[in-house]
N, C-alpha and C. Protein backbone atom coordinates (compact mmCIF):
# COMPACT_ATOMS: atom_id res chain seq x y z
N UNK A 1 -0.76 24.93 17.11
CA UNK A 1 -1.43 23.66 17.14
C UNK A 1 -2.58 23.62 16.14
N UNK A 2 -3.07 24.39 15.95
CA UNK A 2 -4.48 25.20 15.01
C UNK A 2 -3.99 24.78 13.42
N UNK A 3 -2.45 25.06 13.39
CA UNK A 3 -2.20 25.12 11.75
C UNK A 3 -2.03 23.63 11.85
N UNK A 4 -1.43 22.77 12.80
CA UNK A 4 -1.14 21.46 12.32
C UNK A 4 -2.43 21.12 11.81
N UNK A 5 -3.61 20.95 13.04
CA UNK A 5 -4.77 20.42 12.22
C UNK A 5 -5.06 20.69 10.77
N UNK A 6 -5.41 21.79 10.48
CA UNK A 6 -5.17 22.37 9.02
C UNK A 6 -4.48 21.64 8.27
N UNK A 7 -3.31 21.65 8.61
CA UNK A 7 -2.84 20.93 7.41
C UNK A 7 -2.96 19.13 7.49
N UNK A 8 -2.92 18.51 8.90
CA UNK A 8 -3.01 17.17 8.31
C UNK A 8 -4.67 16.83 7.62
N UNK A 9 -5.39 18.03 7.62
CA UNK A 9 -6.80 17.72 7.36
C UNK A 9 -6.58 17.99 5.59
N UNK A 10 -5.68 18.86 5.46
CA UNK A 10 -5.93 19.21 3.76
C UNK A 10 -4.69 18.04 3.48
N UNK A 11 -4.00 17.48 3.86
CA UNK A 11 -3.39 16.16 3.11
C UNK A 11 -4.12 15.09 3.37
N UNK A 12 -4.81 14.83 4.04
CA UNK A 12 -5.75 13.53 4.42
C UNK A 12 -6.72 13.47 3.13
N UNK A 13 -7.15 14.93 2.91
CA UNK A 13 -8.22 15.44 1.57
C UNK A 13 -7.49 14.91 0.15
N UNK A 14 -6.31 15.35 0.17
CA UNK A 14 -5.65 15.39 -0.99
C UNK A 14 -5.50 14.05 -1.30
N UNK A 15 -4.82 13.50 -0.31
CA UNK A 15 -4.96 11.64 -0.83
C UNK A 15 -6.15 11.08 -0.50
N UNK A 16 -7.31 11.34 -0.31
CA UNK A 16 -8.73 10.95 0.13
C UNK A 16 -8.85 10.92 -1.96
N UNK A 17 -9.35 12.32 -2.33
CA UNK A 17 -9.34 12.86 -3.70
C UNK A 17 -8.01 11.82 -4.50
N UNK A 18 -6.94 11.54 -4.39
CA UNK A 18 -6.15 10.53 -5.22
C UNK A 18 -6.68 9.62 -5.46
N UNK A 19 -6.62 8.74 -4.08
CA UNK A 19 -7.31 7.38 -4.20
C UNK A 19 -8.15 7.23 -4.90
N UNK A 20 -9.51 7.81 -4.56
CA UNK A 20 -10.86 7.59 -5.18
C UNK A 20 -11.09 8.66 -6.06
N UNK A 21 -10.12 9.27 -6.71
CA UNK A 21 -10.75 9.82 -8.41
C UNK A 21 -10.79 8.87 -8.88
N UNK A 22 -12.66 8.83 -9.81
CA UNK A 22 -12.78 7.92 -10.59
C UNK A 22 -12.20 8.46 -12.37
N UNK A 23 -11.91 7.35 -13.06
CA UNK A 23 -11.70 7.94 -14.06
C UNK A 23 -12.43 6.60 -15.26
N UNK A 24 -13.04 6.75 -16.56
CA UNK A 24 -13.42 5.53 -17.09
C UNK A 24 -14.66 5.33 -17.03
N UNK A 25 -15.35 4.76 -17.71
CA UNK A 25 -17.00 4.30 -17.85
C UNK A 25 -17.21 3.09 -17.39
N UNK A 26 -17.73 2.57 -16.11
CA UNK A 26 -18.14 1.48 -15.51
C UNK A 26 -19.77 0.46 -16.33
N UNK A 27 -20.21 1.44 -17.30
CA UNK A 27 -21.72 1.15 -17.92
C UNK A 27 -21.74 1.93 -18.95
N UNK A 28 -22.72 1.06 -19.70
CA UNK A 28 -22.89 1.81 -21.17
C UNK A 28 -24.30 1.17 -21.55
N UNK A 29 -24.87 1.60 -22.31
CA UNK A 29 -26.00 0.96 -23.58
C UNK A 29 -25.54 0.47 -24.05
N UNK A 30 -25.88 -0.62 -24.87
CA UNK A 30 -25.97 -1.38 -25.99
C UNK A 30 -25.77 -0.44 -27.31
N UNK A 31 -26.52 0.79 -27.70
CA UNK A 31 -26.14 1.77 -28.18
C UNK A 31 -25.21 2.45 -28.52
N UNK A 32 -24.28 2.44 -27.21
CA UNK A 32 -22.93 3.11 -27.42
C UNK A 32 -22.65 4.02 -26.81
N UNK A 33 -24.03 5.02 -25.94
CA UNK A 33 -23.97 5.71 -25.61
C UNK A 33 -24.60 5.60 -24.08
N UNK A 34 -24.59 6.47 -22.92
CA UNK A 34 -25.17 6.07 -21.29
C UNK A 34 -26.47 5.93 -21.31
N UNK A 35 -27.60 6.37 -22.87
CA UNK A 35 -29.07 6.64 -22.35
C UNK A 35 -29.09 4.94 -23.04
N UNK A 36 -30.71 4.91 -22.36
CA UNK A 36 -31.07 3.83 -23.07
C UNK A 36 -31.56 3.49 -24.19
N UNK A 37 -31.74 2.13 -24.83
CA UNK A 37 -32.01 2.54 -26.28
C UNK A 37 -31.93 1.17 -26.74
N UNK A 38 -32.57 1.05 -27.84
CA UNK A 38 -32.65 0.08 -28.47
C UNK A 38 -31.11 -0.43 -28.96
N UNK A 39 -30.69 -1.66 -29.46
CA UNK A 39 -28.99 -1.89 -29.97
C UNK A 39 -29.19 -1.81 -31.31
N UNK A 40 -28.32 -1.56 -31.84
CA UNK A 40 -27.72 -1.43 -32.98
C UNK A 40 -27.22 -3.06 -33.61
N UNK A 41 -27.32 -2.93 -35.29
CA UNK A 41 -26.90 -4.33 -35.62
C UNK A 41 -25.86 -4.33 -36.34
N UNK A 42 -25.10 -5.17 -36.84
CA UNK A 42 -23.97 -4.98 -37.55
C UNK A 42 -23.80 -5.78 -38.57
N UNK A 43 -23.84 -4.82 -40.20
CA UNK A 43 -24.27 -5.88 -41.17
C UNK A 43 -22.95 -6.67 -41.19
N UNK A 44 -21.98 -6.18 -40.74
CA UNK A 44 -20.69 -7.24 -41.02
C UNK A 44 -20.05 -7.47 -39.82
N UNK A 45 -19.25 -8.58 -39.78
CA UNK A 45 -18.43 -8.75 -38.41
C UNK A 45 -16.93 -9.40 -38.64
N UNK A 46 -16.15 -9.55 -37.79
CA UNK A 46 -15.13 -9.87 -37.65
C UNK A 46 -14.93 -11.81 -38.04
N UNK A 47 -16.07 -12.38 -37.62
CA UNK A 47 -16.04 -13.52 -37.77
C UNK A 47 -15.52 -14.08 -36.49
N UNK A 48 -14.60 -15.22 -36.34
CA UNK A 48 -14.42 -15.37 -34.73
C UNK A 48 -13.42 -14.58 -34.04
N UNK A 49 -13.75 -14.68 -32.99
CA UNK A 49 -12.80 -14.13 -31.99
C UNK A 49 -12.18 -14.83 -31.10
N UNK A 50 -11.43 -14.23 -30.85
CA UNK A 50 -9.74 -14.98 -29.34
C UNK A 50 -10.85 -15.29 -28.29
N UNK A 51 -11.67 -14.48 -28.20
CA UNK A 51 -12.49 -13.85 -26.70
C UNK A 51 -12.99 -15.18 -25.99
N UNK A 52 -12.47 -15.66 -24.28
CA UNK A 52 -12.99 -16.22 -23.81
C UNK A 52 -14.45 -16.01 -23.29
N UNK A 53 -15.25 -17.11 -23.55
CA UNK A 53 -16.48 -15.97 -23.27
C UNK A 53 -17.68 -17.60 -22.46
N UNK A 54 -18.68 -16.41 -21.31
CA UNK A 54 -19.52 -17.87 -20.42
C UNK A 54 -21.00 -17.21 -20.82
N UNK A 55 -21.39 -17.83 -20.71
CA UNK A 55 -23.04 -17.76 -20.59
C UNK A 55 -23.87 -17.71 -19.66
N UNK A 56 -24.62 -16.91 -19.15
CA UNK A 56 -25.29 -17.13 -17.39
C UNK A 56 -24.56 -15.67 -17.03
N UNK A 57 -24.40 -16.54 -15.17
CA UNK A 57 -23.84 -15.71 -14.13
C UNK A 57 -24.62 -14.16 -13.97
N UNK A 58 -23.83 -13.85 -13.11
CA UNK A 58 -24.43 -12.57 -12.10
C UNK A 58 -23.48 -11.36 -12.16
N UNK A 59 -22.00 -11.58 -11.98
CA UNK A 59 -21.16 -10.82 -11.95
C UNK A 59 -20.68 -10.69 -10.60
N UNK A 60 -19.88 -9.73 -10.25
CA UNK A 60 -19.48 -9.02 -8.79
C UNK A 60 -19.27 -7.82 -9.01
N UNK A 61 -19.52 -7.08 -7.52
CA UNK A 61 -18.90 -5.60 -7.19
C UNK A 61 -17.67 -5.56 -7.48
N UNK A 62 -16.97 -4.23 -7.51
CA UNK A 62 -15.22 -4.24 -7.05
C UNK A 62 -15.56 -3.63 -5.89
N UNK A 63 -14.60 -3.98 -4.73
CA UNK A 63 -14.50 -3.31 -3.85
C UNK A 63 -13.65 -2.23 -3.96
N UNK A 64 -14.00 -1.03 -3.19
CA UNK A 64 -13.17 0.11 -3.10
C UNK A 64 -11.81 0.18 -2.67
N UNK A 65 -10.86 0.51 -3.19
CA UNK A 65 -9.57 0.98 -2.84
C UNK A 65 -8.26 -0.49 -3.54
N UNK A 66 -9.38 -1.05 -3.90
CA UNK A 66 -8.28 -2.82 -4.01
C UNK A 66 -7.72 -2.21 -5.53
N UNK A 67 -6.80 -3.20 -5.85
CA UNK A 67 -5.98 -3.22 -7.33
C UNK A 67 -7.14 -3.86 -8.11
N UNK A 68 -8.33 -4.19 -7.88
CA UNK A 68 -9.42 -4.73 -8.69
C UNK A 68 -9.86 -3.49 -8.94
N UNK A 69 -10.16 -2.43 -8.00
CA UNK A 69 -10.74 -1.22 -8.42
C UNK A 69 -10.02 -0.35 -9.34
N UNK A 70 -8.82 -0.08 -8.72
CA UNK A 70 -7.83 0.58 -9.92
C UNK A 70 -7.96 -0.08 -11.37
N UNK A 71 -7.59 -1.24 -11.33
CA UNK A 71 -7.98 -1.85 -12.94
C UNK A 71 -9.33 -1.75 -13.84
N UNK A 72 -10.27 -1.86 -12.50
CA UNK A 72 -11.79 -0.92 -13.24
C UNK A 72 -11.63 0.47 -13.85
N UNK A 73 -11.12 1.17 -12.96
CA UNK A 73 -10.89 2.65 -13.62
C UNK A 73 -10.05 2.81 -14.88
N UNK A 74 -9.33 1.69 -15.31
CA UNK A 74 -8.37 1.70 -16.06
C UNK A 74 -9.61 1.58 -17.39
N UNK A 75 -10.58 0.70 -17.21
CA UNK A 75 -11.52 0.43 -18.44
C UNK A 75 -12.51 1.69 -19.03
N UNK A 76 -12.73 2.31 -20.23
CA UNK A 76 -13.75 2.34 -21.13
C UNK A 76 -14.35 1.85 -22.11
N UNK A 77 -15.58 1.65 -21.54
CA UNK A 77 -16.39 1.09 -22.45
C UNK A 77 -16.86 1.84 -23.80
N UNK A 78 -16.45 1.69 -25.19
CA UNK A 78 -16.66 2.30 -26.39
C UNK A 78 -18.22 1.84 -27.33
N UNK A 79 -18.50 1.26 -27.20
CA UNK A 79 -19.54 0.27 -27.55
C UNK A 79 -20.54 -0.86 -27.24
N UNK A 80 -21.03 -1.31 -26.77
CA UNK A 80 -22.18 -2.53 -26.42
C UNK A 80 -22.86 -2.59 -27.53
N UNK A 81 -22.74 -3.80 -28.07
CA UNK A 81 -24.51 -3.93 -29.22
C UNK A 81 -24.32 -5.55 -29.65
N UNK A 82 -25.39 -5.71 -30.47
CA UNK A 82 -25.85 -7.10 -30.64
C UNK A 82 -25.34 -7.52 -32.18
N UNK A 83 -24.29 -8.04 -32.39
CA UNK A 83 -23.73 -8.24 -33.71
C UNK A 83 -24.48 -9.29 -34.64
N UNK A 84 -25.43 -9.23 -35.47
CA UNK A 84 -26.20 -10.04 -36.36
C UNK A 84 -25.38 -10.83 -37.26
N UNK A 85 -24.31 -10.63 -37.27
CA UNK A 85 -23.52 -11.51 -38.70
C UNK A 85 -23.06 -12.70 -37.70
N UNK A 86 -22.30 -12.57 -36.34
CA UNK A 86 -22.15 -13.50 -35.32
C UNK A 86 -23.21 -14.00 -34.54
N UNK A 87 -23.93 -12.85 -34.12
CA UNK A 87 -25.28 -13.62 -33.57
C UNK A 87 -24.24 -13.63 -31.95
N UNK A 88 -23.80 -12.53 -31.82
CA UNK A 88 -23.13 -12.24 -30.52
C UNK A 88 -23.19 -10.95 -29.95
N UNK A 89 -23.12 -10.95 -28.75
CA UNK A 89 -23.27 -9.38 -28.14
C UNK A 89 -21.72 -9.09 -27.45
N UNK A 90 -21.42 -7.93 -28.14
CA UNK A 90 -20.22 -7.45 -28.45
C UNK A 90 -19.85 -6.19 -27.28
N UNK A 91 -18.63 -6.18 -26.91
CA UNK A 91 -18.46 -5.07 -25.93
C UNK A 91 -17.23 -4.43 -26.81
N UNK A 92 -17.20 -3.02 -26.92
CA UNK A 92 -15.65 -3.41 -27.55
C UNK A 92 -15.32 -1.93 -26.19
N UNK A 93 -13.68 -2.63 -25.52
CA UNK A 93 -13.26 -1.67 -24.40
C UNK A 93 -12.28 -1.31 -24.94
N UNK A 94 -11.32 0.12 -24.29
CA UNK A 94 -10.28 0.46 -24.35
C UNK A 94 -9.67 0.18 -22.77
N UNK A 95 -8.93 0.26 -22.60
CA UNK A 95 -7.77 0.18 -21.49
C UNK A 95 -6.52 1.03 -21.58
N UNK A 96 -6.58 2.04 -20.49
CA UNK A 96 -5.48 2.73 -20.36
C UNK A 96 -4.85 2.38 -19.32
N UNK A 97 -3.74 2.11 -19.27
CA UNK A 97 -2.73 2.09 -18.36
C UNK A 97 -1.62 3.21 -17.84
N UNK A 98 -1.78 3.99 -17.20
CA UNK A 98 -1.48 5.52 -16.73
C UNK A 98 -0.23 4.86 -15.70
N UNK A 99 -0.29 3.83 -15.20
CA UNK A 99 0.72 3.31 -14.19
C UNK A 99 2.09 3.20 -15.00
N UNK A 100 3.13 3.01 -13.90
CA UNK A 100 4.88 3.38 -14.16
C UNK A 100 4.84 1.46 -14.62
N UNK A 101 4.12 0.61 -14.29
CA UNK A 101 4.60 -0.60 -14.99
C UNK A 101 3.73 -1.39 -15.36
N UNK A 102 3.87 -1.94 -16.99
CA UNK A 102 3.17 -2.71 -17.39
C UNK A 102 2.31 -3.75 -16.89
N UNK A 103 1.08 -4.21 -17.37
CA UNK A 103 0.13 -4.99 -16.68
C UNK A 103 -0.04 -6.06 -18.08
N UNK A 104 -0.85 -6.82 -16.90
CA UNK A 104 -1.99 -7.67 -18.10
C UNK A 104 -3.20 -8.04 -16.90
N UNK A 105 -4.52 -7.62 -17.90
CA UNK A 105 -5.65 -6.91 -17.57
C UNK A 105 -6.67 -8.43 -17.67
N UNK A 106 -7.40 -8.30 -16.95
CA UNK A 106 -8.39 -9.53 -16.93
C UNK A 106 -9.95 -9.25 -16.66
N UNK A 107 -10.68 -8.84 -17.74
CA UNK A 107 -12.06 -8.25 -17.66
C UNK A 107 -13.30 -9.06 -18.04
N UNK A 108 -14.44 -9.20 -17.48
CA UNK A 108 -15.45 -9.39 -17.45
C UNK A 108 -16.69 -8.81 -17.62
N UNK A 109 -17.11 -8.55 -18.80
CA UNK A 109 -18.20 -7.78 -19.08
C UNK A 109 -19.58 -8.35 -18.86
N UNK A 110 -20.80 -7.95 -18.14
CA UNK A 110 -21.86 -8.06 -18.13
C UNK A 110 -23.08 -7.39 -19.25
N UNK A 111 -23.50 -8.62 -19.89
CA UNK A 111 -24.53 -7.70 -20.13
C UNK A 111 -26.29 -7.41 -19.71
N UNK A 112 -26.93 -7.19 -19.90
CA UNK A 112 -27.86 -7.21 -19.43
C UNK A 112 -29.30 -6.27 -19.98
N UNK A 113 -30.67 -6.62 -19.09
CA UNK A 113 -31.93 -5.80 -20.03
C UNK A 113 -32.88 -5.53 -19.25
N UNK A 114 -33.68 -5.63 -19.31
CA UNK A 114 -35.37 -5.62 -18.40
C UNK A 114 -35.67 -6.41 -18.31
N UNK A 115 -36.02 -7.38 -19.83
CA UNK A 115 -36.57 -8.86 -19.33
C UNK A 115 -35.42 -10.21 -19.58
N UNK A 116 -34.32 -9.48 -19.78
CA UNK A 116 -33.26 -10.68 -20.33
C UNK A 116 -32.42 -11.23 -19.21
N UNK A 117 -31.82 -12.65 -19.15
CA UNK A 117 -31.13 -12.90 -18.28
C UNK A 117 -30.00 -12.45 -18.67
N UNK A 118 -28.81 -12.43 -17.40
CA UNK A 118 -27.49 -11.71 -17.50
C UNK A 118 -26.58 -12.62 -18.11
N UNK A 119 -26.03 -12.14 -19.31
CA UNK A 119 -24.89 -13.01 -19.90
C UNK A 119 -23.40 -12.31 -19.45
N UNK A 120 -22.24 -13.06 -19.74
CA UNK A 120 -21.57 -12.25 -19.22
C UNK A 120 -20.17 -12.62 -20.41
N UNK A 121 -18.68 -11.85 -20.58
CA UNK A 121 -17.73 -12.32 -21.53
C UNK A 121 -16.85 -11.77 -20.79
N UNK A 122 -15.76 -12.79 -20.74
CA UNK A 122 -14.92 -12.70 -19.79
C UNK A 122 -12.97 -12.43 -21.22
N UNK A 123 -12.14 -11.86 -21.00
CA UNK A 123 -10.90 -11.63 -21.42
C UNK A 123 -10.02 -11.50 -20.39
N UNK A 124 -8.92 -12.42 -20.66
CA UNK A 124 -8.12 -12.33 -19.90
C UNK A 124 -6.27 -12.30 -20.66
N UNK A 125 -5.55 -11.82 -19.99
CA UNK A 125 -4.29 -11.56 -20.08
C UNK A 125 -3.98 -10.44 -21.30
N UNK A 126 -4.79 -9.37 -21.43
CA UNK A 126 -4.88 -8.50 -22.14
C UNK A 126 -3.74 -7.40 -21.40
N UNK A 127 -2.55 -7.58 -22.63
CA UNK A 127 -1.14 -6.80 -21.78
C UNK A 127 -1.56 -5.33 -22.48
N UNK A 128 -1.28 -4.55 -21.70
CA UNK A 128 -0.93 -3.53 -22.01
C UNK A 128 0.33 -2.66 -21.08
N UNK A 129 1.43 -1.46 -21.99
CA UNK A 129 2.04 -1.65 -21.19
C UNK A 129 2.00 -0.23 -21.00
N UNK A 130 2.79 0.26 -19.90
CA UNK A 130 2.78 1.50 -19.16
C UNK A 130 3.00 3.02 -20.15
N UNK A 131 2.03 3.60 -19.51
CA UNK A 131 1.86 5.02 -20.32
C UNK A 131 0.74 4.28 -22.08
N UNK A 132 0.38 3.02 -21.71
CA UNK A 132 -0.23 2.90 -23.31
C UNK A 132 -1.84 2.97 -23.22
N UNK A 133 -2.38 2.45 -23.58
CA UNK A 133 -3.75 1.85 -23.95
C UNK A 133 -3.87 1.04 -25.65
N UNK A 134 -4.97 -0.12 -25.17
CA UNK A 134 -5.33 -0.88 -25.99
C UNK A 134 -6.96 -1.31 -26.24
N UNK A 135 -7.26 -1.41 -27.36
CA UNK A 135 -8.34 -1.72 -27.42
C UNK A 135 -8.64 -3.02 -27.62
N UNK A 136 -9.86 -3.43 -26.80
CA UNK A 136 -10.41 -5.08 -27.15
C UNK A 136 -11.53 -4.99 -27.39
N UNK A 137 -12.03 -6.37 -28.09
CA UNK A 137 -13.35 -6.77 -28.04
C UNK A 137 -13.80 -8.12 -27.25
N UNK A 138 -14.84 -7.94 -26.21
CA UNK A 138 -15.48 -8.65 -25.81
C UNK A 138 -16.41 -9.38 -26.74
N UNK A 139 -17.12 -10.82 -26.47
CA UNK A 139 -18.21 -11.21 -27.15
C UNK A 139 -18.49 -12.58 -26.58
N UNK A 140 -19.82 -12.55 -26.51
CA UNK A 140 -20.14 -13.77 -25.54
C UNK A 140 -21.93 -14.08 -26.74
N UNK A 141 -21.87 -15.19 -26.51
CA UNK A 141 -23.03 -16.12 -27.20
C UNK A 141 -24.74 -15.27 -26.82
N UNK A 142 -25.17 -14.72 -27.97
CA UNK A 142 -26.20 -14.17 -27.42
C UNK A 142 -27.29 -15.85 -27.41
N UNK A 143 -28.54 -15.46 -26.21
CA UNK A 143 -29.17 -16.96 -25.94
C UNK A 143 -30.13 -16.60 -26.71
N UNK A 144 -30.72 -15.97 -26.97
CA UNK A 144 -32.07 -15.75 -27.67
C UNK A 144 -32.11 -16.40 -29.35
N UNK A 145 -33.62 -15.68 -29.78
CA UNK A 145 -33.84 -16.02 -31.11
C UNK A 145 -33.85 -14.98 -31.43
N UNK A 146 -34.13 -13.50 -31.09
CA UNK A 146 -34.81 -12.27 -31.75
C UNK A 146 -33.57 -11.26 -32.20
N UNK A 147 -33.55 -10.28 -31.86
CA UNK A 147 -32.23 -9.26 -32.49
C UNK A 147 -31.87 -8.77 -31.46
N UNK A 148 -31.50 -9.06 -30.04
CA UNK A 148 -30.64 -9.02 -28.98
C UNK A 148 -30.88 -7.82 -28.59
N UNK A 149 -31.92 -6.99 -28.94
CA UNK A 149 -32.56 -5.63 -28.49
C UNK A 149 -33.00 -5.83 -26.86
N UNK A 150 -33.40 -6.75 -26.50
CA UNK A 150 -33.55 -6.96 -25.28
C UNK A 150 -32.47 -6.69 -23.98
N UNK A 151 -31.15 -6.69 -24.66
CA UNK A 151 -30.00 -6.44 -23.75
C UNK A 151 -29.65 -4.87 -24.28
N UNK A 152 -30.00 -4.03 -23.48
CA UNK A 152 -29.71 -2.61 -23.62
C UNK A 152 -28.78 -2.42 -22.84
N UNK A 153 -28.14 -2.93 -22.22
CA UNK A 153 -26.74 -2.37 -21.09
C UNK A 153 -25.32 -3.37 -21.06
N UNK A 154 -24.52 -2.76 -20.86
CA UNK A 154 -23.71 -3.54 -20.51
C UNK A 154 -22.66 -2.60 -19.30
N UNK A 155 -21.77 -3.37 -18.74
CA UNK A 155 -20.91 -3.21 -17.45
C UNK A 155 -19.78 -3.77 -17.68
N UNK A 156 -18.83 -3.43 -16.97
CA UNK A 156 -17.45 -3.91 -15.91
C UNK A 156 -17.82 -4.63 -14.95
N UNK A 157 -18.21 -6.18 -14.66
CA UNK A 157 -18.70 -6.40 -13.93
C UNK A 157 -17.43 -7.09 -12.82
N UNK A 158 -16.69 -7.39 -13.42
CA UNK A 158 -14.77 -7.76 -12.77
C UNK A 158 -13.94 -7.11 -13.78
N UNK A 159 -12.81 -6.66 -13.15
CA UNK A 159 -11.30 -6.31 -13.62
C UNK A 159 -10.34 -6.46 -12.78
N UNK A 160 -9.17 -7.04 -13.41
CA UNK A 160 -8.21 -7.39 -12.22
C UNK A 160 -6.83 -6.70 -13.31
N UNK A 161 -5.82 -6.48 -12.58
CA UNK A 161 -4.25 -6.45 -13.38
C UNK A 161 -3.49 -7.22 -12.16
N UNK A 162 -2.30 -7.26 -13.47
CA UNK A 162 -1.43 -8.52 -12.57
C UNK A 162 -0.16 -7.81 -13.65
């Protein structure tokens, strides 16, 4: 009776540890990197982008264990900074998709500072398909006048797959 416990306790562990390995960067600097720091500018840019993108807002949690959370883990964040040729604050993510079937990914980046309000850039139907990864760029309207140094962070603030 001794060994059953044992063992339904080390499989309870084992899929405890599945579920909730995190994998992926939920936050970044503006920088590029986790410390904080002033942003970086970019003498050149892409010019426009696909990117649906809002102004304002707050964001949301993911809750634990949902297909919102899995699709968070699916995101890294490669970059945050304040693009001067657009006069936009730029996220650029990768997305891996490790799952047996293709998705399309729907992300919401936050950014944010000390004294700045929270802007946020939203992408949606970003396919990627199984065993791949893809890279995007976020970009949402910076509000200010100055060099967007004020927003040192950015987040995953939603992710969904479908």
């Amino acid at each position: 009776m001794k060994m059953r416990h044992v063992r339904a306790i080390a499989i309870f562990g084992i899929a405890v540890v599945a579920l909730t390995g995190a994998r992926g960067s939920h936050g970044g600097s503006c920088g590029g990197s986790s410390s904080s720091g002033s942003s970086s500018s970019s003498s050149g840019g892409s010019g426009h982008s696909d990117n649906d993108t809002t102004s304002g807002g707050t964001g949301g949690s993911v809750p634990g264990g949902s297909s919102a959370d899995k699709a968070s883990r699916d995101v890294t964040i490669g970059e945050c900074k304040y693009d001067s040729a657009t006069k936009n604050l730029v996220a650029r993510i990768t997305i891996k998709n490790d799952g047996v079937m293709d998705y399309d990914y729907n992300v919401t980046m936050k950014f944010t500072g000390v004294s700045a309000s929270p802007v946020t850039a939203t992408k949606t139907a970003i396919a990627v398909a199984s065993g791949a990864s893809e890279s995007v760029e976020l970009a949402a309207v910076y509000p200010g006048s100055g060099d967007g140094s004020e927003y040192n962070k950015c987040e995953v603030s939603r992710a969904s797959r479908s």
